[in-house]
C-alpha atoms as a PDB file:
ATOM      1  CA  UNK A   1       0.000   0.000   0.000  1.00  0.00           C
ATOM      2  CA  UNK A   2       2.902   2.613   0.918  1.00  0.00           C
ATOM      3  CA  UNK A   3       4.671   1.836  -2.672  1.00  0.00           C
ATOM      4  CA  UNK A   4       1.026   2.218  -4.107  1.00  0.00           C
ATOM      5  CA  UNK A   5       1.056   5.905  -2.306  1.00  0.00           C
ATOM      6  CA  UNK A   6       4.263   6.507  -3.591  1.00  0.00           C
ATOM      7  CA  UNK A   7       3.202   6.617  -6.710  1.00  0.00           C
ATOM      8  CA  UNK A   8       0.209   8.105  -6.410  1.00  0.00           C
ATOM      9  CA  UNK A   9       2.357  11.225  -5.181  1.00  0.00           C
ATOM     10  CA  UNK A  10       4.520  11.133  -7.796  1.00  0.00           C
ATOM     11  CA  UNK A  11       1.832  11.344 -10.404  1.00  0.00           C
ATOM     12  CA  UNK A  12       0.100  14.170  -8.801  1.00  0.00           C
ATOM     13  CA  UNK A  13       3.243  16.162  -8.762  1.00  0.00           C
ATOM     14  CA  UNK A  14       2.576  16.032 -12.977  1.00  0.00           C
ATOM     15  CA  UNK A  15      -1.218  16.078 -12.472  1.00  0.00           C
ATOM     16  CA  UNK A  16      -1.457  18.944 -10.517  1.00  0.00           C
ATOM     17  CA  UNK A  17       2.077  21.331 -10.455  1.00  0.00           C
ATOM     18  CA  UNK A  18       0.136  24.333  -9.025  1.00  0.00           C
ATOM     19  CA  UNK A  19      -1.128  22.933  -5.638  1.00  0.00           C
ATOM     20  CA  UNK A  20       1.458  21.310  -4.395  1.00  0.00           C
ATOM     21  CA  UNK A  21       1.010  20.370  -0.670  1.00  0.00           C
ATOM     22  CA  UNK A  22      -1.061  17.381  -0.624  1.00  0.00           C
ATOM     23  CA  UNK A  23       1.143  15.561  -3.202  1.00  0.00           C
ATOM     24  CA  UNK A  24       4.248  16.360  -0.383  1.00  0.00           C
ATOM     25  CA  UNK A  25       2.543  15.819   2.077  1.00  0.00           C
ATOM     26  CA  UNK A  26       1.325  12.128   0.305  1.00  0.00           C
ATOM     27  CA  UNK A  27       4.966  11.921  -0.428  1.00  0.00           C
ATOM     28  CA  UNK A  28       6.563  11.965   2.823  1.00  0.00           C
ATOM     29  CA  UNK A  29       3.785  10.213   4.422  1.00  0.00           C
ATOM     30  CA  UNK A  30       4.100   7.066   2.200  1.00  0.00           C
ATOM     31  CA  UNK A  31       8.054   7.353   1.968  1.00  0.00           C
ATOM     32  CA  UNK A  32       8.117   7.260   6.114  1.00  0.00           C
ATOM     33  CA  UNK A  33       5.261   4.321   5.742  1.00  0.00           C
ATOM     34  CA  UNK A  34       7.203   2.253   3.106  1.00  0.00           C
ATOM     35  CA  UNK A  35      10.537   2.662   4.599  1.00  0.00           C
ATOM     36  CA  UNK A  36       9.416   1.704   8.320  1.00  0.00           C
ATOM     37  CA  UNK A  37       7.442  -1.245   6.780  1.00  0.00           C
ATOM     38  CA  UNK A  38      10.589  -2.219   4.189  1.00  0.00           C
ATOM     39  CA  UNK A  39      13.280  -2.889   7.419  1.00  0.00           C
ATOM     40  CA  UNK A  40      10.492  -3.922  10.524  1.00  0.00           C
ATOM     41  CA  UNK A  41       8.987  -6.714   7.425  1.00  0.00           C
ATOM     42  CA  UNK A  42      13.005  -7.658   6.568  1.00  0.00           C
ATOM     43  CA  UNK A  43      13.240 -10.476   9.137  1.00  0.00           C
ATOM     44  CA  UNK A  44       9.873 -12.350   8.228  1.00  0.00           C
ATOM     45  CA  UNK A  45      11.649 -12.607   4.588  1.00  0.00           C
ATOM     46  CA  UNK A  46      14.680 -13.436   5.487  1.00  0.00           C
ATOM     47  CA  UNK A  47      16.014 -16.443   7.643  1.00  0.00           C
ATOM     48  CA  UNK A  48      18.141 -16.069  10.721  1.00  0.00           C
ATOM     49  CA  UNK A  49      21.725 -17.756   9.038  1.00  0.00           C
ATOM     50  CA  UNK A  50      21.176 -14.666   6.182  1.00  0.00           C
ATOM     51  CA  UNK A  51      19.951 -12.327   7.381  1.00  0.00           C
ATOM     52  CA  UNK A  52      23.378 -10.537   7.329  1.00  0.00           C
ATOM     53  CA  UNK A  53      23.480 -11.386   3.679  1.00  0.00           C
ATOM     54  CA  UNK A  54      20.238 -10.499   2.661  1.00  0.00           C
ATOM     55  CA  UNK A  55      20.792  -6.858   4.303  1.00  0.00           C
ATOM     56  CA  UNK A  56      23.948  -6.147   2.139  1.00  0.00           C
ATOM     57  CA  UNK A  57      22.078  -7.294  -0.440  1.00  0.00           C
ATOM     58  CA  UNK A  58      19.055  -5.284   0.023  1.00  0.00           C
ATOM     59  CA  UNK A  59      21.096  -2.043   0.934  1.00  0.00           C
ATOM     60  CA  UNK A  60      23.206  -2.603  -2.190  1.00  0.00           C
ATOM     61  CA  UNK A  61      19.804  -2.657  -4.080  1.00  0.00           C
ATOM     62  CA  UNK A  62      18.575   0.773  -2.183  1.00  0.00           C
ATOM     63  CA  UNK A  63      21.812   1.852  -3.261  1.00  0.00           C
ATOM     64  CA  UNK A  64      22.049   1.233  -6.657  1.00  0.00           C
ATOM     65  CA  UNK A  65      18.318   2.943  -6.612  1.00  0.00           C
ATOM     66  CA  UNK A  66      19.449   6.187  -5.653  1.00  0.00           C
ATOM     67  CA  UNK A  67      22.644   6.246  -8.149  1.00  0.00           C
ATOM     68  CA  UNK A  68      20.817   5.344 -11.356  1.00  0.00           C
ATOM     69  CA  UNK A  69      17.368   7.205 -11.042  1.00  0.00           C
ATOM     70  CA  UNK A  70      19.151  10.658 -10.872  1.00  0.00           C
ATOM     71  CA  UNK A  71      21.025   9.354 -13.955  1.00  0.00           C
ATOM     72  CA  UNK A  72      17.779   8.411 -15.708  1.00  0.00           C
ATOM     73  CA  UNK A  73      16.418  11.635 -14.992  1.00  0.00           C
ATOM     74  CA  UNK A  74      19.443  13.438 -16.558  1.00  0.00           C
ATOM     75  CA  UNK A  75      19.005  11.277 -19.634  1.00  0.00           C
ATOM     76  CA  UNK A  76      15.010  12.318 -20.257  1.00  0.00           C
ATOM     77  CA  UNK A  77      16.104  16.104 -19.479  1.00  0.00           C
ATOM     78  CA  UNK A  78      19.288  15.515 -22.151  1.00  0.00           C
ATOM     79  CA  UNK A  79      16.708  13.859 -24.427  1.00  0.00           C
ATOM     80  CA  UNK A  80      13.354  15.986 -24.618  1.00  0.00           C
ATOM     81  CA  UNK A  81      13.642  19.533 -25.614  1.00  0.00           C
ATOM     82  CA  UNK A  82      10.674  20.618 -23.518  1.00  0.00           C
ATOM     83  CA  UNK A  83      11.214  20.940 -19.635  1.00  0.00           C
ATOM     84  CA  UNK A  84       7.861  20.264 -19.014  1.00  0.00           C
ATOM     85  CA  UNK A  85       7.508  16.824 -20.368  1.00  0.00           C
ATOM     86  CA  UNK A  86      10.976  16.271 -19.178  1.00  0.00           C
ATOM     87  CA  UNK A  87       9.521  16.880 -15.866  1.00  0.00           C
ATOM     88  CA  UNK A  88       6.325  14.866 -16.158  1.00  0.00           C
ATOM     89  CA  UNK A  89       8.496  11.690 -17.667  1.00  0.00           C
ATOM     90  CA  UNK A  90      10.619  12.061 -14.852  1.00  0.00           C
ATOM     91  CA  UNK A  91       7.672  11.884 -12.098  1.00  0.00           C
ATOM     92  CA  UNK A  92       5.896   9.013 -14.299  1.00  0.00           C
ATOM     93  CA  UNK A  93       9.549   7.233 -14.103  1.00  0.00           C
ATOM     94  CA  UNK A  94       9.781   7.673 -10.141  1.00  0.00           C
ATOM     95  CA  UNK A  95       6.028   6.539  -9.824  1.00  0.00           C
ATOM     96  CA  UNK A  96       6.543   3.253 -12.173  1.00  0.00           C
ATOM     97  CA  UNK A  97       9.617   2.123 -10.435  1.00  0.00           C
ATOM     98  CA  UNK A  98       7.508   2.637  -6.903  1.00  0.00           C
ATOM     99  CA  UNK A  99       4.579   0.597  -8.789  1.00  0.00           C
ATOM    100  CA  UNK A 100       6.882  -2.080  -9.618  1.00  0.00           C
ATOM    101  CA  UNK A 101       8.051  -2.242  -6.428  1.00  0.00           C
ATOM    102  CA  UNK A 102       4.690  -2.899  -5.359  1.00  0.00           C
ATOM    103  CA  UNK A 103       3.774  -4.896  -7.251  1.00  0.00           C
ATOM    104  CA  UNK A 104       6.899  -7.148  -6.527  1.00  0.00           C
ATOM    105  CA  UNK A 105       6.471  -7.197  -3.170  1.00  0.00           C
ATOM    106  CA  UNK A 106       2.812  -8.435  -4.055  1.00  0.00           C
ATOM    107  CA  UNK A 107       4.626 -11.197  -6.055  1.00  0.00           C
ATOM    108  CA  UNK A 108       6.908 -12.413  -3.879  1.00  0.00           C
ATOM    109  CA  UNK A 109       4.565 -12.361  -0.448  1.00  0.00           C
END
């Protein structure tokens, strides 16, 4: 459901630029939700002999996350002459990879 939110704030960041506080306030809300839920669900996934494995693994993962979507991001801005779809491919970027987060934490429950 957080990942779900996520996304949902994302796309009303394109959806609707001028009013901007509920989509933050979504935002942070969700992000705080999902993170808190990511690290307290960790040990049901994971068994006692890895879970010392599976957390370098899964901050690795977190980690490559936040060093390739800024690079994406360049590459639409590089790409697309106008800032404004620039922008709104960027947000519909952010809210698919939360979506497919989702949706493979869905699949692998």
């Amino acid at each position: 459901g957080a990942c779900v939110a996520l996304s949902l704030a994302f796309v009303s960041f394109d959806v609707a630029p001028h009013a901007p506080i509920p989509s933050v306030l979504l935002l942070g809300i969700s992000y705080a939700t999902a993170n808190a839920l990511l690290w307290a669900s960790f040990t049901d996934a994971a068994t006692s002999d890895n879970l010392s494995l599976a957390a370098g693994i899964l901050a690795s993962l977190l980690n490559f996350g936040a060093a390739a979507i800024p690079g994406a991001i360049a590459l639409i801005r590089a790409s697309v002459t106008s800032a404004e779809l620039a922008d709104s491919l960027a947000l519909r970027l952010l809210g698919v990879c939360s979506l497919s987060g989702a949706l493979f934490a869905l699949a692998t429950a």
